[in-house]
Each structure stands twice: as C-alpha cells, then as structure tokens.
PDB file of N, CA and C in Angstrom:
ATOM      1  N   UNK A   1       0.857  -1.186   0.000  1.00  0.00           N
ATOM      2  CA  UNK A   1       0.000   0.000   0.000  1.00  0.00           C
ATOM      3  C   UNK A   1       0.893   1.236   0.000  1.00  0.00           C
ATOM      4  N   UNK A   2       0.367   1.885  -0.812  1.00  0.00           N
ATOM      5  CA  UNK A   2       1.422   3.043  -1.156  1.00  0.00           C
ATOM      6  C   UNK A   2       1.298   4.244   0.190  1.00  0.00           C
ATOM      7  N   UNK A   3       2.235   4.818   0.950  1.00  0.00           N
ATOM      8  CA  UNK A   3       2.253   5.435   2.191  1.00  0.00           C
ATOM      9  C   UNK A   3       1.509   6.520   1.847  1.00  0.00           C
ATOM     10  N   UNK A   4       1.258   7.435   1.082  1.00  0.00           N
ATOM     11  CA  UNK A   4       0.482   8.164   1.129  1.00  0.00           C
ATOM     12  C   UNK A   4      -1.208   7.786   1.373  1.00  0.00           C
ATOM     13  N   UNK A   5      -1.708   6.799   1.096  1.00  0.00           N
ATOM     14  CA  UNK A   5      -3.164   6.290   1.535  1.00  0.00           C
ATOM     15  C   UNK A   5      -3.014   5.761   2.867  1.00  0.00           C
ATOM     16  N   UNK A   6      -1.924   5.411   3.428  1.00  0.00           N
ATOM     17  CA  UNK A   6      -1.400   4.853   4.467  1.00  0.00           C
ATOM     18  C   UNK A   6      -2.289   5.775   5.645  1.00  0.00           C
ATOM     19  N   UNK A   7      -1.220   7.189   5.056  1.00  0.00           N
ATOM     20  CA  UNK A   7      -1.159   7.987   5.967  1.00  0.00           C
ATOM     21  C   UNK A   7      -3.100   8.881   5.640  1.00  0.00           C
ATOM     22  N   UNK A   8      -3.280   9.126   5.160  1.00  0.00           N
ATOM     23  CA  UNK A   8      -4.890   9.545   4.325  1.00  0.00           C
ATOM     24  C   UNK A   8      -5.788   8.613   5.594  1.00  0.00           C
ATOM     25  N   UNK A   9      -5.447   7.238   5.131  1.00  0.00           N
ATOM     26  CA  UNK A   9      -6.415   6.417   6.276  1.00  0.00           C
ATOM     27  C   UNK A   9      -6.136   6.057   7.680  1.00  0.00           C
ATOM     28  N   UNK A  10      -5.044   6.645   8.015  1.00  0.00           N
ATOM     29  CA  UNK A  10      -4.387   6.880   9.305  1.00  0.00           C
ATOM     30  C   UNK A  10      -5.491   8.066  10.057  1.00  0.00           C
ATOM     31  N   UNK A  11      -4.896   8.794   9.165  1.00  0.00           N
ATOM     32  CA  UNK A  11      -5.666  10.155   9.729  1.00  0.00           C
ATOM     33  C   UNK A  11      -7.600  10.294   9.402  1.00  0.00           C
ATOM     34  N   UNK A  12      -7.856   9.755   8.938  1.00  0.00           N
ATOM     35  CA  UNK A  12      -8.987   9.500   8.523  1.00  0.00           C
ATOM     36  C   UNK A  12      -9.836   9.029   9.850  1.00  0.00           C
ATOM     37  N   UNK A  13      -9.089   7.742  10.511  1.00  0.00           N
ATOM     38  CA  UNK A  13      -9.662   7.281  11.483  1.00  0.00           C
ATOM     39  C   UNK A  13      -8.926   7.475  12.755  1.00  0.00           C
ATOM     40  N   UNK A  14      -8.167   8.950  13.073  1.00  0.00           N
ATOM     41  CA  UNK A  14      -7.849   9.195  14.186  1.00  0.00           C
ATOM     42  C   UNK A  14      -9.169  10.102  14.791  1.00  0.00           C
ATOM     43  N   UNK A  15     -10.277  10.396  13.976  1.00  0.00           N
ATOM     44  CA  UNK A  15     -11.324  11.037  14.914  1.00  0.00           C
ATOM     45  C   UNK A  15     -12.421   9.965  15.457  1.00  0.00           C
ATOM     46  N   UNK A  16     -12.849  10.100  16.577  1.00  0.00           N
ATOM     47  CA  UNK A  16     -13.626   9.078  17.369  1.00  0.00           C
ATOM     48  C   UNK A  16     -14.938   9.450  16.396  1.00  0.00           C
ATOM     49  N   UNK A  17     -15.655  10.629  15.699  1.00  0.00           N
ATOM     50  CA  UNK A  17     -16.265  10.244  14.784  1.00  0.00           C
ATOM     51  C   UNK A  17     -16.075   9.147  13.846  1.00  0.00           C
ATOM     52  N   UNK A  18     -15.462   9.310  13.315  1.00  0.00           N
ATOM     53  CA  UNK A  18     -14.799   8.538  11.617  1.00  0.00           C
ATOM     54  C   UNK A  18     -14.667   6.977  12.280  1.00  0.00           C
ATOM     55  N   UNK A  19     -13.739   7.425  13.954  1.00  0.00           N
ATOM     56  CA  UNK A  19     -13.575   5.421  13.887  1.00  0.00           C
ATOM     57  C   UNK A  19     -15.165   5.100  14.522  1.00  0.00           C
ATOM     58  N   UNK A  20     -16.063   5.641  14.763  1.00  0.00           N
ATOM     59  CA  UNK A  20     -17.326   4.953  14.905  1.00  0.00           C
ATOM     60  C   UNK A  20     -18.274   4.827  13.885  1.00  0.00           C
ATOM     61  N   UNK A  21     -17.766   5.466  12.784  1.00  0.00           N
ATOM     62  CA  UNK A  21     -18.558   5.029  11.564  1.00  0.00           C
ATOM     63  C   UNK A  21     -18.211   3.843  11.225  1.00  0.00           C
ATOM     64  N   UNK A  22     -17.007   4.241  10.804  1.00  0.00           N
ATOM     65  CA  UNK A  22     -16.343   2.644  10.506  1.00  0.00           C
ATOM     66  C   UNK A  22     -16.696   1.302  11.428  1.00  0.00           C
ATOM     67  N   UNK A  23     -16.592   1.600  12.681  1.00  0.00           N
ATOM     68  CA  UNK A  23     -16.716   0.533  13.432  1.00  0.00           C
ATOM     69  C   UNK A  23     -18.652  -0.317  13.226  1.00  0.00           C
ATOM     70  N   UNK A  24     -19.355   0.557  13.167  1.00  0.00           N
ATOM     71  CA  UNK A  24     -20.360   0.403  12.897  1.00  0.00           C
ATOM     72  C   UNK A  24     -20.853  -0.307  11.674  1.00  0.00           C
ATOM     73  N   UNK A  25     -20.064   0.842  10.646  1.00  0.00           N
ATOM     74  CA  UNK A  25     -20.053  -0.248   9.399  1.00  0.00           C
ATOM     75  C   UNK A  25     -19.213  -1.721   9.548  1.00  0.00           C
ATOM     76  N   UNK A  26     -18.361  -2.050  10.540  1.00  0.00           N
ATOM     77  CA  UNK A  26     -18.074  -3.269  10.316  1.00  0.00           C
ATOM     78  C   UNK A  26     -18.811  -4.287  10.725  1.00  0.00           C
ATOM     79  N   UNK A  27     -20.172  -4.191  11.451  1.00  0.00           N
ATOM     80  CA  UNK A  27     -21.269  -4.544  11.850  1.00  0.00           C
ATOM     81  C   UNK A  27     -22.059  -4.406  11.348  1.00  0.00           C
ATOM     82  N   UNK A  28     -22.169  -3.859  10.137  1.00  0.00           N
ATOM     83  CA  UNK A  28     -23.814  -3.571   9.371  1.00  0.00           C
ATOM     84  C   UNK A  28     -22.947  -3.581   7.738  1.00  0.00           C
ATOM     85  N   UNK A  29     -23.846  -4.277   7.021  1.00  0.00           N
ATOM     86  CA  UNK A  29     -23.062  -3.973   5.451  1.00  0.00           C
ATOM     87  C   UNK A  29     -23.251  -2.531   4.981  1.00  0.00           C
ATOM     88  N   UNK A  30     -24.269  -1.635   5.227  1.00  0.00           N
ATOM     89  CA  UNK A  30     -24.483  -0.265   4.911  1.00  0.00           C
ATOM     90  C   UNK A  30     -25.488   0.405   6.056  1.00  0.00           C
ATOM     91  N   UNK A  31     -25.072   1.712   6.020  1.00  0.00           N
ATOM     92  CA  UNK A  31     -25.418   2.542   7.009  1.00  0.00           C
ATOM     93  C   UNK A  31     -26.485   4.000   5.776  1.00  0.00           C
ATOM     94  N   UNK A  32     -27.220   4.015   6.343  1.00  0.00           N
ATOM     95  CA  UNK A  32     -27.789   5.315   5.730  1.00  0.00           C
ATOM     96  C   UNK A  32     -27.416   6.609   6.245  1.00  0.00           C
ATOM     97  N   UNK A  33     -27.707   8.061   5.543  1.00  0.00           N
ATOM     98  CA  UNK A  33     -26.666   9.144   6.218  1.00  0.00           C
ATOM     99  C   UNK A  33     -28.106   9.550   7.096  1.00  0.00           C
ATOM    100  N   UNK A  34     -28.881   9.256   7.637  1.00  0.00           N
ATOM    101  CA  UNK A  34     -29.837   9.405   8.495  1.00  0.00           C
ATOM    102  C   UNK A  34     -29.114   8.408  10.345  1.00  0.00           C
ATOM    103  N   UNK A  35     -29.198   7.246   9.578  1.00  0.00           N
ATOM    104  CA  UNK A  35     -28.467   6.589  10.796  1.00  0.00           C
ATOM    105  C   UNK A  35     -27.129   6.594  11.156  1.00  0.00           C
ATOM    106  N   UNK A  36     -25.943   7.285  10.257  1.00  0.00           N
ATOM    107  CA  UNK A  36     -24.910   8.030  10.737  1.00  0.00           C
ATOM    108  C   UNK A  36     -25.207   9.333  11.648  1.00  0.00           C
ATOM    109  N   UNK A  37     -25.775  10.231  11.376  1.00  0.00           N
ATOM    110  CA  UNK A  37     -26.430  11.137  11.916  1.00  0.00           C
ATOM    111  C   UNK A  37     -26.956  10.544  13.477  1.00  0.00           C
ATOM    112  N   UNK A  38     -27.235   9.747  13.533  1.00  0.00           N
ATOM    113  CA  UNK A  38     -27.939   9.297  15.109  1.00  0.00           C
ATOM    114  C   UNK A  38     -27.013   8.835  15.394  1.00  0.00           C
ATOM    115  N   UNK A  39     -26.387   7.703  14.972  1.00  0.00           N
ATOM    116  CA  UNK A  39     -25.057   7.324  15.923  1.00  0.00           C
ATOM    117  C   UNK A  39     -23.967   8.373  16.193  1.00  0.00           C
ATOM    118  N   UNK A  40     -24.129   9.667  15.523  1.00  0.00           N
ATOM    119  CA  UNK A  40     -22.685  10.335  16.259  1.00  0.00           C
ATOM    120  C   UNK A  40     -23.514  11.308  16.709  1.00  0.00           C
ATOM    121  N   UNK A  41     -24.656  11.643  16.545  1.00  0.00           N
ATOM    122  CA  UNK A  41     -24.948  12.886  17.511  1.00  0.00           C
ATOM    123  C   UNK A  41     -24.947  14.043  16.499  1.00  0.00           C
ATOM    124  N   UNK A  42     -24.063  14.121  15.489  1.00  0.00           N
ATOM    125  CA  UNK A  42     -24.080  15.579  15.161  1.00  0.00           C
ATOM    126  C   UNK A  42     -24.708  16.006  13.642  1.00  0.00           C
ATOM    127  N   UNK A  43     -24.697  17.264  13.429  1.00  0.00           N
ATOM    128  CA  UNK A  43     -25.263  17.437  12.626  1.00  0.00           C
ATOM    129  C   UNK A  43     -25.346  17.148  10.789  1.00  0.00           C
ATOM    130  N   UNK A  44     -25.905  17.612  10.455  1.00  0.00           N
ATOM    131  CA  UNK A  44     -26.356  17.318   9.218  1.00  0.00           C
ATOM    132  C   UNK A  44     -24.230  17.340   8.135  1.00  0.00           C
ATOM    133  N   UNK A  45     -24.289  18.781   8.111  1.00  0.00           N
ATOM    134  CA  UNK A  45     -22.973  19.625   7.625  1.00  0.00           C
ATOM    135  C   UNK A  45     -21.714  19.002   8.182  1.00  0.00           C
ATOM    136  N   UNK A  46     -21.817  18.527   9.345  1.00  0.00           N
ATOM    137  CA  UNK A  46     -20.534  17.063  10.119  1.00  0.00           C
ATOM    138  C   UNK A  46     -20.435  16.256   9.505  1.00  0.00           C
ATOM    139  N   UNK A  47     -21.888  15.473   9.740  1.00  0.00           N
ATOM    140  CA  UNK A  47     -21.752  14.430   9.392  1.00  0.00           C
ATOM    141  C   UNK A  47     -21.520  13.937   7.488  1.00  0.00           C
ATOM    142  N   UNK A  48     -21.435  14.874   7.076  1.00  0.00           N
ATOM    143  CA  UNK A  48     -21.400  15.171   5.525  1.00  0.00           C
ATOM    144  C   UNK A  48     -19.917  15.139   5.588  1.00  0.00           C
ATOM    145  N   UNK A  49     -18.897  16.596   6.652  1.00  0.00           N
ATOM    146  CA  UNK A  49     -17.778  16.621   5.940  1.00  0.00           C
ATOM    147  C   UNK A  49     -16.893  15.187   6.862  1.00  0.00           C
ATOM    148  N   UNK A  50     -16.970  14.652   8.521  1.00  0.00           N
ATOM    149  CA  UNK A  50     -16.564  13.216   8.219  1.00  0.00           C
ATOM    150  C   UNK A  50     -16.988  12.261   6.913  1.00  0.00           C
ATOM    151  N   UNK A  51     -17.535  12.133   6.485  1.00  0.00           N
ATOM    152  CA  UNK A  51     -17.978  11.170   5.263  1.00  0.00           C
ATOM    153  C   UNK A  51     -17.135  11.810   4.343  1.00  0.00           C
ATOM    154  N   UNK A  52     -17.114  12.766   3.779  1.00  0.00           N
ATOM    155  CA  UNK A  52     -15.972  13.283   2.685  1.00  0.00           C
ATOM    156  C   UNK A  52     -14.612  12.949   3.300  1.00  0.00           C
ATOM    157  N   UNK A  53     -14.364  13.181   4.361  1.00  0.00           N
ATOM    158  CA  UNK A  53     -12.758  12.453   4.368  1.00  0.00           C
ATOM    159  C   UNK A  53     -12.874  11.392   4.550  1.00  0.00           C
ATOM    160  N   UNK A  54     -13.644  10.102   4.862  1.00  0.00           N
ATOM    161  CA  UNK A  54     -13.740   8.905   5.099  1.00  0.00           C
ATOM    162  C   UNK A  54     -13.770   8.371   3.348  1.00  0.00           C
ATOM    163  N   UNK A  55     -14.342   9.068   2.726  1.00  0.00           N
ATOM    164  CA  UNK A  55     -14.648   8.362   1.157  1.00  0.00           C
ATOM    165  C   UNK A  55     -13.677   8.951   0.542  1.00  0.00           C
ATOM    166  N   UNK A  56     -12.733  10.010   0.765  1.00  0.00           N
ATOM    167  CA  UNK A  56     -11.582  10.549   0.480  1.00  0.00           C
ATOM    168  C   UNK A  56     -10.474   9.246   0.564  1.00  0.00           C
ATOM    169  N   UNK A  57     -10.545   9.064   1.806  1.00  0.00           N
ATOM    170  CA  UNK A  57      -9.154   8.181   2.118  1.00  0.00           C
ATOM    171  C   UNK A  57      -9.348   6.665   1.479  1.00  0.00           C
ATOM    172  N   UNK A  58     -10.212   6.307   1.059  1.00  0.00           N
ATOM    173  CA  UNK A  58     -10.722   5.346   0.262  1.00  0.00           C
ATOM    174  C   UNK A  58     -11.690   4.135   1.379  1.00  0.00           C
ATOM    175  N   UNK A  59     -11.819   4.696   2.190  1.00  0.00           N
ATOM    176  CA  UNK A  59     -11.934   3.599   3.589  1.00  0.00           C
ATOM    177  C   UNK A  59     -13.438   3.328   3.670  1.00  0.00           C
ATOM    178  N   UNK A  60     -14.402   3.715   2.668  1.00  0.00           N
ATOM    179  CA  UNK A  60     -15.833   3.926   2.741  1.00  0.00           C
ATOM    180  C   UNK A  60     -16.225   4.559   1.058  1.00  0.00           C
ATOM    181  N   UNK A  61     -17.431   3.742   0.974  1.00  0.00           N
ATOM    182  CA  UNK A  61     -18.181   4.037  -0.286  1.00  0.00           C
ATOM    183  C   UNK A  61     -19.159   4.697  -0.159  1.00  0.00           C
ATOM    184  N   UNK A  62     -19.877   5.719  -0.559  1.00  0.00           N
ATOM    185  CA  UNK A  62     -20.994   6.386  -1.264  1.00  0.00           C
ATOM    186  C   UNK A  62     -21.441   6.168  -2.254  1.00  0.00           C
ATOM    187  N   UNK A  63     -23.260   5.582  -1.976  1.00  0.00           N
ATOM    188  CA  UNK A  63     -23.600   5.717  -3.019  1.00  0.00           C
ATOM    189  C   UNK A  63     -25.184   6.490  -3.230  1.00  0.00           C
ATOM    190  N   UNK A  64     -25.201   6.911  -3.684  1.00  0.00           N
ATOM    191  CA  UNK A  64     -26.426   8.163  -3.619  1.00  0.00           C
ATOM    192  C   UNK A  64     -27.667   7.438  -5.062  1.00  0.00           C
ATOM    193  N   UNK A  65     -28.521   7.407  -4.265  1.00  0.00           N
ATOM    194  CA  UNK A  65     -29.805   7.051  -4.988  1.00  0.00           C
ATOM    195  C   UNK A  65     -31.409   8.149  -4.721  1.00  0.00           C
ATOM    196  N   UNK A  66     -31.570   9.001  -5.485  1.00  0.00           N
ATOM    197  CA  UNK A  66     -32.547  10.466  -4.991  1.00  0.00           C
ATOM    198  C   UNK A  66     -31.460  11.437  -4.208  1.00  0.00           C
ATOM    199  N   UNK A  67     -32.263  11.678  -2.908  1.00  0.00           N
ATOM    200  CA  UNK A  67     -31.625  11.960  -1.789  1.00  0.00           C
ATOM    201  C   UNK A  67     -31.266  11.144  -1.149  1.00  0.00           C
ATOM    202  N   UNK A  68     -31.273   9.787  -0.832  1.00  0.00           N
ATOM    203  CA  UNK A  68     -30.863   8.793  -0.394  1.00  0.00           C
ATOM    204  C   UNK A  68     -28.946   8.650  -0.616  1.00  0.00           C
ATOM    205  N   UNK A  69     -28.310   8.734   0.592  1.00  0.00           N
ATOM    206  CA  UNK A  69     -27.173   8.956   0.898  1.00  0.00           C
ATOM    207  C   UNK A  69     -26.692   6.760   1.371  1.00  0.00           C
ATOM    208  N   UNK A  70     -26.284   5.954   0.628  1.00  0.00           N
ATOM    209  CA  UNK A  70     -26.116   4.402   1.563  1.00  0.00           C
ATOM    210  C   UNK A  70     -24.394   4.692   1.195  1.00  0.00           C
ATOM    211  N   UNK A  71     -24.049   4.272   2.650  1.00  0.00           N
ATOM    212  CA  UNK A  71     -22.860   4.143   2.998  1.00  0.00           C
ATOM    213  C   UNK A  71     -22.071   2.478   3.626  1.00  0.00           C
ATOM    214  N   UNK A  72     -21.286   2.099   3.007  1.00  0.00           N
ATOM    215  CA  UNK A  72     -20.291   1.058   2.685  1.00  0.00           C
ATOM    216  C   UNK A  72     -18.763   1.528   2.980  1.00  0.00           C
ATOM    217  N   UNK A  73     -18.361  -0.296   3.836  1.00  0.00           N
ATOM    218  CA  UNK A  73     -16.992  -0.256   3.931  1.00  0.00           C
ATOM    219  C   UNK A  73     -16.474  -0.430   2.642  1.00  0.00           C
ATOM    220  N   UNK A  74     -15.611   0.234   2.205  1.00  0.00           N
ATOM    221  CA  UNK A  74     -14.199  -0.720   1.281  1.00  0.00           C
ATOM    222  C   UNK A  74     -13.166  -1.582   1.701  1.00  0.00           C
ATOM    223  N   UNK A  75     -14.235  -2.510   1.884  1.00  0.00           N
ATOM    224  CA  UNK A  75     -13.447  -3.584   2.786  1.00  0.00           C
ATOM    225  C   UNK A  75     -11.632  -3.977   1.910  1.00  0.00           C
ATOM    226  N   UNK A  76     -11.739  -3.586   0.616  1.00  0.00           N
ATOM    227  CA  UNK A  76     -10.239  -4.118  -0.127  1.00  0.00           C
ATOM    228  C   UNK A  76      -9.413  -3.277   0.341  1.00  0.00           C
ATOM    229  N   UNK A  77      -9.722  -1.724   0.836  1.00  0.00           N
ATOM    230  CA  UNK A  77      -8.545  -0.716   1.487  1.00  0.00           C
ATOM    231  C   UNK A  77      -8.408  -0.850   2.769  1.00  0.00           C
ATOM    232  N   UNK A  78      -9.541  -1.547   3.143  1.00  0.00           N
ATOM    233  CA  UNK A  78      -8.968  -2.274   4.991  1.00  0.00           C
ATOM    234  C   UNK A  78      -8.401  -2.998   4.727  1.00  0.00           C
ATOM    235  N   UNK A  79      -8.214  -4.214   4.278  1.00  0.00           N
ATOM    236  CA  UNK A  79      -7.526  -5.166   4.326  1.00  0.00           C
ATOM    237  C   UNK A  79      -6.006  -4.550   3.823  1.00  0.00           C
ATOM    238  N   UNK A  80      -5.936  -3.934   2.679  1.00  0.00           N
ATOM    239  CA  UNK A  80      -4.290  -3.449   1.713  1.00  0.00           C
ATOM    240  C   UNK A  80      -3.791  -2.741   3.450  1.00  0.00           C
ATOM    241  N   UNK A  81      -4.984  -1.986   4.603  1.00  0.00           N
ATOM    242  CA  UNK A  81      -4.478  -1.283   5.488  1.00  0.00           C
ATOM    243  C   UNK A  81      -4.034  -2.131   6.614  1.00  0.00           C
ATOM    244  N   UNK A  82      -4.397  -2.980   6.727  1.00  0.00           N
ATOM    245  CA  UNK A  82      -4.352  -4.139   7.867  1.00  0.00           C
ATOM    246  C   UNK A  82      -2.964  -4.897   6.915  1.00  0.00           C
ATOM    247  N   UNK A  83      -2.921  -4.966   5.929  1.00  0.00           N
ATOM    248  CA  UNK A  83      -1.358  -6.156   5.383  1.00  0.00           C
ATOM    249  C   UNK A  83      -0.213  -5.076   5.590  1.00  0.00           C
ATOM    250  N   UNK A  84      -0.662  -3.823   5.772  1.00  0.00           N
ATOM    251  CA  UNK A  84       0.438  -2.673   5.812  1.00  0.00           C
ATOM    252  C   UNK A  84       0.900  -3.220   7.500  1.00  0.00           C
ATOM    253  N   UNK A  85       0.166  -2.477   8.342  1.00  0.00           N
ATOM    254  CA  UNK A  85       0.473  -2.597   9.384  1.00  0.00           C
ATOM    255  C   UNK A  85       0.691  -3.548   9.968  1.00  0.00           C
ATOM    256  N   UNK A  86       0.247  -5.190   9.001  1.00  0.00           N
ATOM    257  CA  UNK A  86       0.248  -6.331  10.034  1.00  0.00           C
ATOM    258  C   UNK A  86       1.948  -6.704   9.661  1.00  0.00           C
ATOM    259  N   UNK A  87       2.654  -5.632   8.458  1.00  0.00           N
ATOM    260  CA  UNK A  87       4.170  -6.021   8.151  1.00  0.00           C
ATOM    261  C   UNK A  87       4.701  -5.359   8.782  1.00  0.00           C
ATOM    262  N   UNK A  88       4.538  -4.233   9.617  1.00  0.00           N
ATOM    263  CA  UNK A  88       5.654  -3.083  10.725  1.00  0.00           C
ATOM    264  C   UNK A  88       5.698  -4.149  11.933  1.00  0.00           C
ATOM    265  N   UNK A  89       5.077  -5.394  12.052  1.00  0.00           N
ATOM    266  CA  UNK A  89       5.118  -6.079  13.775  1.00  0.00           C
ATOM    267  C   UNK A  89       6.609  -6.911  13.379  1.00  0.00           C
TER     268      UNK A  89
END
C-alpha cells in the first residue's frame, strides 16, 4: 500500500467520529446518512464533511440514490491497510 493512503487512512480514522462510523459499518453492510447522523450525535454539515474524508481516504463508499445517501466499507482498502500494518510487527 502506497504510504500516502497509508497515511490519508491513518488520519482519517484518528477522529472518534470517523472510527465509529467505521466501526459500525463493520457490523452492518451499509449505514444510511440518516443513521450516521444518530449514531454520532451531530449534525447534518458534520456528518457530511466526516464522510468526505472517510470516502476521500478510500476507507468507505458512497452511493447516492434520490436523496438517499447508503454508505459502505471498502473492505479491499482495509484489508491493503491491515497487510500494511500487520508487516511493521
């Protein structure tokens, strides 16, 4: 994995927002941006710009149907992120 996404999804999930999306999504195959919104508490304009750096760093999918916001892990950039770090032990 090339260090620059390294570091993108490093920082991505150093906010206790971002790692409870994620964590959530690793428990649910998709999350709607209604039920992101309830699990972190905050607002509409938050919860929009965590999701832009989360789908930035490649660590989460968007996919928009109407207004309908469904949100997905990229489970292939966890894993490229997990073979990174499971080679620094």
């Amino acid at each position: 994995m090339d260090t620059q996404l390294v570091a993108k999804s490093a920082g991505a999930l150093s906010d206790k927002y971002r790692l409870s999306i994620v964590l959530a999504l690793s428990q649910q195959p998709t999350l709607a941006f209604a039920q992101v919104q309830e699990l972190t508490g905050l607002s509409q304009p938050c919860v929009s710009h965590h999701l832009k750096i989360l789908a930035d760093s490649g660590l989460i999918q968007l996919q928009k149907s109407g207004r309908c916001v469904s949100i997905s892990l990229n489970r292939g950039a966890l894993q490229e992120l997990a073979l990174f770090l499971g080679g620094l032990s």
